[in-house]
PDB file of N, CA and C in Angstrom:
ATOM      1  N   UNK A   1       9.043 -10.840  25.687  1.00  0.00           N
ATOM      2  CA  UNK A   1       9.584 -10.259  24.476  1.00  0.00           C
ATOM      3  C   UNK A   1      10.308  -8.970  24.817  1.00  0.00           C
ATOM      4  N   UNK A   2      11.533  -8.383  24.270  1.00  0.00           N
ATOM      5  CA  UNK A   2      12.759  -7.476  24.509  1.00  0.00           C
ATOM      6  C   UNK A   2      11.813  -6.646  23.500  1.00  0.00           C
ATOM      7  N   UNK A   3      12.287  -5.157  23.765  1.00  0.00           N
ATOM      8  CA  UNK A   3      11.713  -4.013  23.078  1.00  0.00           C
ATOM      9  C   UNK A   3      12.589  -4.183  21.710  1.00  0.00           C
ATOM     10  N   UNK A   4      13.702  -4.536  21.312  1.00  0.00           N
ATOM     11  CA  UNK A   4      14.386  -4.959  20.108  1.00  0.00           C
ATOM     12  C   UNK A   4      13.933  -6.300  19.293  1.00  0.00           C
ATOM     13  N   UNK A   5      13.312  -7.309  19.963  1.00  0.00           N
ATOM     14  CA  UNK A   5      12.435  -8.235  19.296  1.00  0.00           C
ATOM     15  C   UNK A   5      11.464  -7.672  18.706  1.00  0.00           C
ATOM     16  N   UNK A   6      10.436  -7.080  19.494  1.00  0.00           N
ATOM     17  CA  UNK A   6       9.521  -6.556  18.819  1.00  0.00           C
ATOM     18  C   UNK A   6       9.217  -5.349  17.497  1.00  0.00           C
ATOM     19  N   UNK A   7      10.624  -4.877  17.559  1.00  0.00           N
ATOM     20  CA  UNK A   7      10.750  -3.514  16.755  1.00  0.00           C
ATOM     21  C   UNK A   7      11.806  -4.150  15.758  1.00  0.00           C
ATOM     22  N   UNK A   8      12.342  -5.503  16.102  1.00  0.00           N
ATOM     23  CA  UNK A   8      13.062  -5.873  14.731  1.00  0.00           C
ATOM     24  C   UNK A   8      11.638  -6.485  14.170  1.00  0.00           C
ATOM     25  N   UNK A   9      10.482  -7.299  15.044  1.00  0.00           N
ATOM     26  CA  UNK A   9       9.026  -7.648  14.190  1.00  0.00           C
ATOM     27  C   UNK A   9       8.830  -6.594  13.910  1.00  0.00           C
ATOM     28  N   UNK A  10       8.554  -5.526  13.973  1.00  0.00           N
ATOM     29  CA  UNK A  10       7.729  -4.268  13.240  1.00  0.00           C
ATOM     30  C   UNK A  10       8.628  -3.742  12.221  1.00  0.00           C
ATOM     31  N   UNK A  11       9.782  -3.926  12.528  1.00  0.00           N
ATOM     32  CA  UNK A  11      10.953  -3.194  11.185  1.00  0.00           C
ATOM     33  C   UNK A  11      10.505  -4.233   9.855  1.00  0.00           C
ATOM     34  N   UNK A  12      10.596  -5.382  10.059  1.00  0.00           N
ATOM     35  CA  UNK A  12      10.226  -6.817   9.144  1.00  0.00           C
ATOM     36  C   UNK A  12       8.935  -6.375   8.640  1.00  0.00           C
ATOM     37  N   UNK A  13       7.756  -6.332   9.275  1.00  0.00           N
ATOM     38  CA  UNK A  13       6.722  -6.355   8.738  1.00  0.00           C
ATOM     39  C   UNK A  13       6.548  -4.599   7.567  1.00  0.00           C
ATOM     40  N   UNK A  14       7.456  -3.781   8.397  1.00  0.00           N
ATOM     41  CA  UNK A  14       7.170  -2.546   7.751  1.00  0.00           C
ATOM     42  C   UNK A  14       8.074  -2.971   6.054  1.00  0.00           C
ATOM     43  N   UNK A  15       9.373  -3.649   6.083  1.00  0.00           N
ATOM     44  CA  UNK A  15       9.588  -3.737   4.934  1.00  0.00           C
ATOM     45  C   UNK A  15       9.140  -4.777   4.110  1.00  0.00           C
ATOM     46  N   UNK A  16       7.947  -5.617   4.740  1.00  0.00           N
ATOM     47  CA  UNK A  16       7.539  -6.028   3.890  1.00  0.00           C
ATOM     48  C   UNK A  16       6.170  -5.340   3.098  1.00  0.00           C
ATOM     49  N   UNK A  17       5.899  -4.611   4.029  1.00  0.00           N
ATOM     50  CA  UNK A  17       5.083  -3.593   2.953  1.00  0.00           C
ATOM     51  C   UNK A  17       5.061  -2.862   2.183  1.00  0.00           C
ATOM     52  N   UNK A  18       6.465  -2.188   2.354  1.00  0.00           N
ATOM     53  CA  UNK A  18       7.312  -1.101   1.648  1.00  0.00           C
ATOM     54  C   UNK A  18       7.511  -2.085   0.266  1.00  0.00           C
ATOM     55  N   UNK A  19       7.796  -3.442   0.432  1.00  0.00           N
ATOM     56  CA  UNK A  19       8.034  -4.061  -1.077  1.00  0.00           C
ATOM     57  C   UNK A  19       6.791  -4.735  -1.423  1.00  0.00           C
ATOM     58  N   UNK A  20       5.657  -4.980  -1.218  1.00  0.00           N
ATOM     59  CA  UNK A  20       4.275  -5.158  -1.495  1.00  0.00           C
ATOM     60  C   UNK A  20       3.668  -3.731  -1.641  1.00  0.00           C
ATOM     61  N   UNK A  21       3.287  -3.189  -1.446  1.00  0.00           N
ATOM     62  CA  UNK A  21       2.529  -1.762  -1.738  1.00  0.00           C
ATOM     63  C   UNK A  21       2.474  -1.230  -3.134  1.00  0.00           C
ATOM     64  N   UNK A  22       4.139  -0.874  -3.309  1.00  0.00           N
ATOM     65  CA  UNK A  22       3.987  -0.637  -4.964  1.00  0.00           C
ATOM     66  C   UNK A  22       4.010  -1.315  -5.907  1.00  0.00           C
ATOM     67  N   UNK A  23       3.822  -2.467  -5.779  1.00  0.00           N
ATOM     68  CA  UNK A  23       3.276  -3.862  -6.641  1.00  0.00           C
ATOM     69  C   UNK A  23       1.409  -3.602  -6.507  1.00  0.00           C
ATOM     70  N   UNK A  24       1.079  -3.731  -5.505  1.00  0.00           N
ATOM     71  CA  UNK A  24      -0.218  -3.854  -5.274  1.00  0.00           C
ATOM     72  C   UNK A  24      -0.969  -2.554  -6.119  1.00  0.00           C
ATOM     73  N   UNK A  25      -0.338  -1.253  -5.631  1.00  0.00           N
ATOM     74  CA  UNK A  25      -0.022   0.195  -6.282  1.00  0.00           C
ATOM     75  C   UNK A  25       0.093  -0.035  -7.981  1.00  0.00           C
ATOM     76  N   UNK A  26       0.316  -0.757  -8.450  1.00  0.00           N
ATOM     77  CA  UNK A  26       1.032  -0.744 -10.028  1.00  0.00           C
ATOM     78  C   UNK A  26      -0.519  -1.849 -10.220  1.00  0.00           C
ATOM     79  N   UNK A  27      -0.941  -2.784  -9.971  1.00  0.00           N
ATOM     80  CA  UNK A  27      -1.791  -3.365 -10.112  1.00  0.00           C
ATOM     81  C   UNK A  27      -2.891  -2.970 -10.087  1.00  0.00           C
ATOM     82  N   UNK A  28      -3.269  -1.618  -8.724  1.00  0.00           N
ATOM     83  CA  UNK A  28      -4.062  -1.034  -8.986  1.00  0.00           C
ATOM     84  C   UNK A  28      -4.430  -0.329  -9.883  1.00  0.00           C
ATOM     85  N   UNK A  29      -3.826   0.634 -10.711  1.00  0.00           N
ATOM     86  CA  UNK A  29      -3.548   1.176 -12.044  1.00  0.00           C
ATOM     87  C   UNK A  29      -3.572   0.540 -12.728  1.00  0.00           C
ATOM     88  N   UNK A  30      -3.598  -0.684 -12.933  1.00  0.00           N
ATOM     89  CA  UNK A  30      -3.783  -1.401 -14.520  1.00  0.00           C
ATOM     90  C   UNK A  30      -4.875  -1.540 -14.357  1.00  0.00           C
ATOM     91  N   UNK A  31      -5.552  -2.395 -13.475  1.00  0.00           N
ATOM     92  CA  UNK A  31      -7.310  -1.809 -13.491  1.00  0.00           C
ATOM     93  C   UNK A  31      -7.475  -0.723 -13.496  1.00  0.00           C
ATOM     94  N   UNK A  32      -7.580  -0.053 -12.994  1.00  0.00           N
ATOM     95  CA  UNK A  32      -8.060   1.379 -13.729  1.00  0.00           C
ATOM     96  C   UNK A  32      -7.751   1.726 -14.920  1.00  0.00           C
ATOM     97  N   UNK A  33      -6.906   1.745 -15.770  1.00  0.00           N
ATOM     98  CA  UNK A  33      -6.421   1.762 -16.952  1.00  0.00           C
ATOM     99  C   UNK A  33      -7.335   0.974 -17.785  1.00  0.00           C
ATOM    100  N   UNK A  34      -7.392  -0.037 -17.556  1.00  0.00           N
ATOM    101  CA  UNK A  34      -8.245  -1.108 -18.068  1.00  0.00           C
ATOM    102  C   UNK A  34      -9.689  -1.166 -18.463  1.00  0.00           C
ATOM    103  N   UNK A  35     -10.363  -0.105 -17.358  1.00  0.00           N
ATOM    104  CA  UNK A  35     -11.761   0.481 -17.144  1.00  0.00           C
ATOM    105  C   UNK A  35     -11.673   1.927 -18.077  1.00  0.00           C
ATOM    106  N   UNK A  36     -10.634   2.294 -18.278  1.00  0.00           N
ATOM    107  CA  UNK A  36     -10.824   2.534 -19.011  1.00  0.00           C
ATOM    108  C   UNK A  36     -10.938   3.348 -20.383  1.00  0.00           C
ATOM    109  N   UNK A  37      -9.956   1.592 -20.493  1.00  0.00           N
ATOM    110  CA  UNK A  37      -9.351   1.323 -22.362  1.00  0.00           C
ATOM    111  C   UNK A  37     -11.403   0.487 -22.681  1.00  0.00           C
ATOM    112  N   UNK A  38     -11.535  -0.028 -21.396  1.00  0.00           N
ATOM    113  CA  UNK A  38     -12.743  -0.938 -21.735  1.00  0.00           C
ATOM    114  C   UNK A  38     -14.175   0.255 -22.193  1.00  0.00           C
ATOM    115  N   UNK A  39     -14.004   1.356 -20.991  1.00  0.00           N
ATOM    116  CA  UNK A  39     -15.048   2.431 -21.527  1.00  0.00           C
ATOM    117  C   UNK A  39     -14.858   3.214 -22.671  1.00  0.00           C
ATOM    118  N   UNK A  40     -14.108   3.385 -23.290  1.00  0.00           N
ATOM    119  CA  UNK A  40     -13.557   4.082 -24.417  1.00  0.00           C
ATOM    120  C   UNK A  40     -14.051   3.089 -25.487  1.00  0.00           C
ATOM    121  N   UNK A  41     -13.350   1.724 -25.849  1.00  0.00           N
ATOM    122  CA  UNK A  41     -13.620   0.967 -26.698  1.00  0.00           C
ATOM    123  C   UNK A  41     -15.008   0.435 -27.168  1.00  0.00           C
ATOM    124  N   UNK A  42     -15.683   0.127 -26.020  1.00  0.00           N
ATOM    125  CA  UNK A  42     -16.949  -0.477 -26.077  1.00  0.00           C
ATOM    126  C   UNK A  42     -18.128   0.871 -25.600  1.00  0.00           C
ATOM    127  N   UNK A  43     -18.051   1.482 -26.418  1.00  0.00           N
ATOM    128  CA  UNK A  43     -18.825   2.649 -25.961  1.00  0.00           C
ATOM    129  C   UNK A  43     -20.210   2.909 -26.389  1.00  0.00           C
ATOM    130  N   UNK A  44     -20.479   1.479 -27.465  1.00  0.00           N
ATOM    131  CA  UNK A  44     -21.600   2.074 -27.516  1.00  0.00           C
ATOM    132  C   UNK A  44     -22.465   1.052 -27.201  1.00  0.00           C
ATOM    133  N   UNK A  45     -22.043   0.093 -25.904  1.00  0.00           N
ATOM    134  CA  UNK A  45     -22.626  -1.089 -25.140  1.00  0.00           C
ATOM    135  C   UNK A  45     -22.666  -0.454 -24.039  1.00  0.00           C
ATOM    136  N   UNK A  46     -23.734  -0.597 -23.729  1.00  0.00           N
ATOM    137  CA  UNK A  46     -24.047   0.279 -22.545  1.00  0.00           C
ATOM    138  C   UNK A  46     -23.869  -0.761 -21.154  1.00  0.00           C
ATOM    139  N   UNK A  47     -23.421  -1.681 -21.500  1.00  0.00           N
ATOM    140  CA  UNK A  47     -23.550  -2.674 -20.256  1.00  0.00           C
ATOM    141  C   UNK A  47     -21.985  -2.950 -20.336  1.00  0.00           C
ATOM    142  N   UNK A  48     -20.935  -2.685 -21.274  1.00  0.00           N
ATOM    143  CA  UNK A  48     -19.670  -2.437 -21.187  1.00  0.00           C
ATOM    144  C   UNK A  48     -19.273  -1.371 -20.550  1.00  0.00           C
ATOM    145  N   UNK A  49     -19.921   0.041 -20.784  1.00  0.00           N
ATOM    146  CA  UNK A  49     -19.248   1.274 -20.410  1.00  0.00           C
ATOM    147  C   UNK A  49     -20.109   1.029 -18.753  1.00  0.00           C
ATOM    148  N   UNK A  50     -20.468   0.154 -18.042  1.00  0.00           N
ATOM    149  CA  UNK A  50     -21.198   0.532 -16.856  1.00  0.00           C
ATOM    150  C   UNK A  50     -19.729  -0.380 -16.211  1.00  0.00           C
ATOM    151  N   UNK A  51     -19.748  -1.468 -16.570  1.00  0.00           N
ATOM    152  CA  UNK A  51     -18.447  -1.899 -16.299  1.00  0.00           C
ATOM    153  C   UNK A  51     -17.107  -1.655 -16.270  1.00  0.00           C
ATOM    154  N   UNK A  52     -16.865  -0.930 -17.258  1.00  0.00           N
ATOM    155  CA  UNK A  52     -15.984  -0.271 -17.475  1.00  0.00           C
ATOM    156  C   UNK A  52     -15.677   0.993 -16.364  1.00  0.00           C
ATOM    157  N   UNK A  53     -16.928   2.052 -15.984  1.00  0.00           N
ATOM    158  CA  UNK A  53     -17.282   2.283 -14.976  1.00  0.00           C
ATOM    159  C   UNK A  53     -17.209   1.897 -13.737  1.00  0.00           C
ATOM    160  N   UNK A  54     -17.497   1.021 -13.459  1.00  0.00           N
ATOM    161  CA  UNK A  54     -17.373   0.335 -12.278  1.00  0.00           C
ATOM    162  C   UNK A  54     -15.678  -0.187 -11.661  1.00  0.00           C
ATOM    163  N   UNK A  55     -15.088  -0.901 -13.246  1.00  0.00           N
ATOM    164  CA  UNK A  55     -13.397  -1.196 -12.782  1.00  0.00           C
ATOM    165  C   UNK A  55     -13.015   0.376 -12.354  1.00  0.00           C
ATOM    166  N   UNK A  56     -12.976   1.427 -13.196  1.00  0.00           N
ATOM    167  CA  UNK A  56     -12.593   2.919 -12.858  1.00  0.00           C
ATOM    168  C   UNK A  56     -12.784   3.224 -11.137  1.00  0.00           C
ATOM    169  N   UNK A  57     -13.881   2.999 -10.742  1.00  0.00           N
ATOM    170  CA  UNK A  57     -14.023   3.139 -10.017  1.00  0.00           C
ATOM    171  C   UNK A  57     -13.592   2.625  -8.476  1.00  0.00           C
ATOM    172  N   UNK A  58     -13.433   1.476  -9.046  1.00  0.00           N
ATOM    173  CA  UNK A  58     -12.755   0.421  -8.245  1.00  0.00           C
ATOM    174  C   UNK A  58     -11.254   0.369  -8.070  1.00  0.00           C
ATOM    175  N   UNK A  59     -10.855   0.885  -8.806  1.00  0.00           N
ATOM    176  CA  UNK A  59      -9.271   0.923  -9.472  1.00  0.00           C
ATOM    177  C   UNK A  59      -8.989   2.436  -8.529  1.00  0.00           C
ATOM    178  N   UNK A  60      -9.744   3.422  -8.508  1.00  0.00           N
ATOM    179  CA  UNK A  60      -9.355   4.493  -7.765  1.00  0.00           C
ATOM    180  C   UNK A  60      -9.356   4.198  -6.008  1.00  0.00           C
ATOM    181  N   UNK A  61     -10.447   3.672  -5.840  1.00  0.00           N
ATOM    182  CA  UNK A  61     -10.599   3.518  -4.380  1.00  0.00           C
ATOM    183  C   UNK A  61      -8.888   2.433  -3.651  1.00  0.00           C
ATOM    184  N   UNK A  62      -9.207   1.573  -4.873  1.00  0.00           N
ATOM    185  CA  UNK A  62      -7.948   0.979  -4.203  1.00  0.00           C
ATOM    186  C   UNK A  62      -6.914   1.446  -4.512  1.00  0.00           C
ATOM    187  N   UNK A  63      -6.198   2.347  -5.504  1.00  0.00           N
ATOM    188  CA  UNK A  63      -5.007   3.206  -5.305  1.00  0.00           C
ATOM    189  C   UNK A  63      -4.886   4.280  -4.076  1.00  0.00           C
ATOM    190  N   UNK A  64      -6.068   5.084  -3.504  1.00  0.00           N
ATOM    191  CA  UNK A  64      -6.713   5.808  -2.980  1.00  0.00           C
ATOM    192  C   UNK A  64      -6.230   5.259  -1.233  1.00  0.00           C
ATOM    193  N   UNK A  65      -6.742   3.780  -0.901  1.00  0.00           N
ATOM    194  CA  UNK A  65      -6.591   2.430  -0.140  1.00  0.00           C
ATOM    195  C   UNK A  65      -4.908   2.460  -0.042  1.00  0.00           C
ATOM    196  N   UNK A  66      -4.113   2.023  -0.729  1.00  0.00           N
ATOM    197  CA  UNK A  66      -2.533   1.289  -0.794  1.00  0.00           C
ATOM    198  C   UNK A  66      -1.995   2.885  -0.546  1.00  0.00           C
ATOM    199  N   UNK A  67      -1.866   3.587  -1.063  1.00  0.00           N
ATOM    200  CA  UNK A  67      -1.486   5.355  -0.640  1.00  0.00           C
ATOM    201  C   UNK A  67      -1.620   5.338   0.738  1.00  0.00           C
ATOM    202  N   UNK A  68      -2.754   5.655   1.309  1.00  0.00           N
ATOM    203  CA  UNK A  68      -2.906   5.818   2.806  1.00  0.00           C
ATOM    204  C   UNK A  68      -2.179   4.927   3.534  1.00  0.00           C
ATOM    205  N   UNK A  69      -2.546   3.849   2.990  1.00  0.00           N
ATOM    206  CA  UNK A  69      -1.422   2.403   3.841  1.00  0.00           C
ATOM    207  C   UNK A  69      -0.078   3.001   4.359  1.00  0.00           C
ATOM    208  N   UNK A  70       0.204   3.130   2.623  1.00  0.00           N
ATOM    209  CA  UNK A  70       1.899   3.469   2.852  1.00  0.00           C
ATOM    210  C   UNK A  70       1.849   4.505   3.554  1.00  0.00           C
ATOM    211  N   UNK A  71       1.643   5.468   3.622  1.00  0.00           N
ATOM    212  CA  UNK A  71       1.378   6.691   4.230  1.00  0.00           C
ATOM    213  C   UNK A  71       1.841   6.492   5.869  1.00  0.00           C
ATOM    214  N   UNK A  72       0.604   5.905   6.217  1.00  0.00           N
ATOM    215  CA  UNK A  72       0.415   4.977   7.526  1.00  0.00           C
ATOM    216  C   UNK A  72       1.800   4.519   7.940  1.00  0.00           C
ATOM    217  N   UNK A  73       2.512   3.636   7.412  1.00  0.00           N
ATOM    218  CA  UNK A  73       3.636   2.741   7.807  1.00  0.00           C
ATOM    219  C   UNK A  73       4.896   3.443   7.348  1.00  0.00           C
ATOM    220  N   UNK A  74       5.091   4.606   6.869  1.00  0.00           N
ATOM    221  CA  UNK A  74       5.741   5.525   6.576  1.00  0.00           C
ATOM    222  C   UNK A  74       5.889   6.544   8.049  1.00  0.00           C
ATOM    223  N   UNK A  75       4.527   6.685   8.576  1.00  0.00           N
ATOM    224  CA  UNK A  75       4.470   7.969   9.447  1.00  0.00           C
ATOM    225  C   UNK A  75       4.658   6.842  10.591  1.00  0.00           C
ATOM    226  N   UNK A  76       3.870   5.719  11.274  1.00  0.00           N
ATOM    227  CA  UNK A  76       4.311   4.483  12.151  1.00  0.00           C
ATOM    228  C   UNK A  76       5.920   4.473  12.246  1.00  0.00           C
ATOM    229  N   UNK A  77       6.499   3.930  11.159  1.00  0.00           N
ATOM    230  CA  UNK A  77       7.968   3.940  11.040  1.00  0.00           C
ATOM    231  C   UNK A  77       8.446   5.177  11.861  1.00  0.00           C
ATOM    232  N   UNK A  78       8.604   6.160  10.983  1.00  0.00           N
ATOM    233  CA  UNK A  78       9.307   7.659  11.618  1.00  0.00           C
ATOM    234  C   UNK A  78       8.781   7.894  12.806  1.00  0.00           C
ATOM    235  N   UNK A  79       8.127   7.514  13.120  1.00  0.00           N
ATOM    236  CA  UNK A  79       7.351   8.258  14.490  1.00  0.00           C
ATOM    237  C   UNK A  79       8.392   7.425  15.832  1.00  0.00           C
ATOM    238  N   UNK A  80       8.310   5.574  15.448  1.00  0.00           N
ATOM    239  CA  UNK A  80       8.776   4.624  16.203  1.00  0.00           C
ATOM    240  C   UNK A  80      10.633   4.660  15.412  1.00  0.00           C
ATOM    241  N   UNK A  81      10.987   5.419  14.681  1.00  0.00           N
ATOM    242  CA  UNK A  81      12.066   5.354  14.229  1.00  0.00           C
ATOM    243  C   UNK A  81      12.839   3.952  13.920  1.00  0.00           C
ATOM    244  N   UNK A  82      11.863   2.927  13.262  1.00  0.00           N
ATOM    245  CA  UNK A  82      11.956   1.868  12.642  1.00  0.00           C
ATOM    246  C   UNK A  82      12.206   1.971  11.177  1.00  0.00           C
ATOM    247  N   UNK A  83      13.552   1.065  10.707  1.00  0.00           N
ATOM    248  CA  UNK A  83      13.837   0.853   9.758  1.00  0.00           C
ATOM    249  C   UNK A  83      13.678  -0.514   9.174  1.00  0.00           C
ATOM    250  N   UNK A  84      13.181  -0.368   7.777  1.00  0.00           N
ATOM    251  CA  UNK A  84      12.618  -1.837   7.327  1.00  0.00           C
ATOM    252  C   UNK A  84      13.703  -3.076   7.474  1.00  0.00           C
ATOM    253  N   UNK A  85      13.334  -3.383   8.307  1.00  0.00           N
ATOM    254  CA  UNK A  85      14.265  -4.375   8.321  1.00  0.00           C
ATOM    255  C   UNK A  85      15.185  -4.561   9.523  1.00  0.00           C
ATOM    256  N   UNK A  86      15.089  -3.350  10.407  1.00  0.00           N
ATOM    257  CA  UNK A  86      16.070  -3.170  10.917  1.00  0.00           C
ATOM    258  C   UNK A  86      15.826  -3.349  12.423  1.00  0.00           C
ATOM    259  N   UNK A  87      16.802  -3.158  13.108  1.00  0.00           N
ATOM    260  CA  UNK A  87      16.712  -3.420  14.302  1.00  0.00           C
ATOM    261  C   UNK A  87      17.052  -2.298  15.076  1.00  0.00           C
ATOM    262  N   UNK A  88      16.379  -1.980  16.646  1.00  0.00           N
ATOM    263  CA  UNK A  88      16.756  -1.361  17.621  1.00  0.00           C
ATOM    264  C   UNK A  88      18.057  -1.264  18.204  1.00  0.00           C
ATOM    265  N   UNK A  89      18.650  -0.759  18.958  1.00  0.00           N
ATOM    266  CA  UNK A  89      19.200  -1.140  20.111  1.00  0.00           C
ATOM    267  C   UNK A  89      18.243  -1.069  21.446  1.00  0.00           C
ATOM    268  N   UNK A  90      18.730  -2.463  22.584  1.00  0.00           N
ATOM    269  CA  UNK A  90      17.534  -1.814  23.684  1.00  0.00           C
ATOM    270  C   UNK A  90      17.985  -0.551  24.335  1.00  0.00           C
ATOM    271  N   UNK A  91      16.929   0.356  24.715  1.00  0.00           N
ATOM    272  CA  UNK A  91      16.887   1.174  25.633  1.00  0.00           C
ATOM    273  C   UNK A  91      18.105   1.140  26.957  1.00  0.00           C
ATOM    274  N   UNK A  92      19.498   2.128  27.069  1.00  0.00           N
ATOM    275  CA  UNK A  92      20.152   2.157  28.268  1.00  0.00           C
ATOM    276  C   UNK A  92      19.451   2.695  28.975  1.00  0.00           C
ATOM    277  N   UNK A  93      19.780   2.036  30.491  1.00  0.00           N
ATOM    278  CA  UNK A  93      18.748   2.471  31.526  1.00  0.00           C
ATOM    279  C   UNK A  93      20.303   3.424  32.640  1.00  0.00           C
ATOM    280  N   UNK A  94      20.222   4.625  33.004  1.00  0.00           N
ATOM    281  CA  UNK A  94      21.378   5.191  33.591  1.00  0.00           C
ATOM    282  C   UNK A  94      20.940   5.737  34.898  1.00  0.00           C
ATOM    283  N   UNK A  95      22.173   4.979  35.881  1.00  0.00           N
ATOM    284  CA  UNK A  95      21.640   5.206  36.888  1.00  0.00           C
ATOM    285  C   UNK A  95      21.615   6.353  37.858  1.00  0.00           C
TER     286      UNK A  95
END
């Protein structure tokens, strides 16, 4: 494998995260949202607001989760100066 194969695979995979993340990101927030429209509403079921509780909770860790990701493949990218999608040139070697 050529150092431009592999960094056009890592450019690919980075933009496919870049367009999954804030989907996953937006999904995460509706659960949480959800936890709670559910703790608010049902408030005086105590086995609703634990649930309700629990999506909240769940809903943060994984926004919390997809952030760092991107983060990650944001700082990966710049570091390897990969563009989503994009490709290298190989390395000139001068003699």
């Amino acid at each position: 494998m050529t150092a431009a194969t592999v960094q056009s695979i890592i450019g690919d995979f980075k933009g496919i995260l870049e367009t999954l993340l804030p989907i996953l990101g937006g999904l995460a927030l509706v659960y949480f949202v959800w936890g709670i429209v559910q703790f608010i509403a049902k408030s005086g079921d105590e086995t609703a607001r634990t649930e309700g509780k629990r999506k909240m909770l769940w809903g943060i860790i994984a926004l919390f989760v997809i952030v760092s990701v991107w983060g990650l493949v944001g700082i990966i990218g710049d570091s390897f100066k990969i563009d989503p999608g994009g490709t290298q040139p190989p390395p000139q070697f001068k003699a």
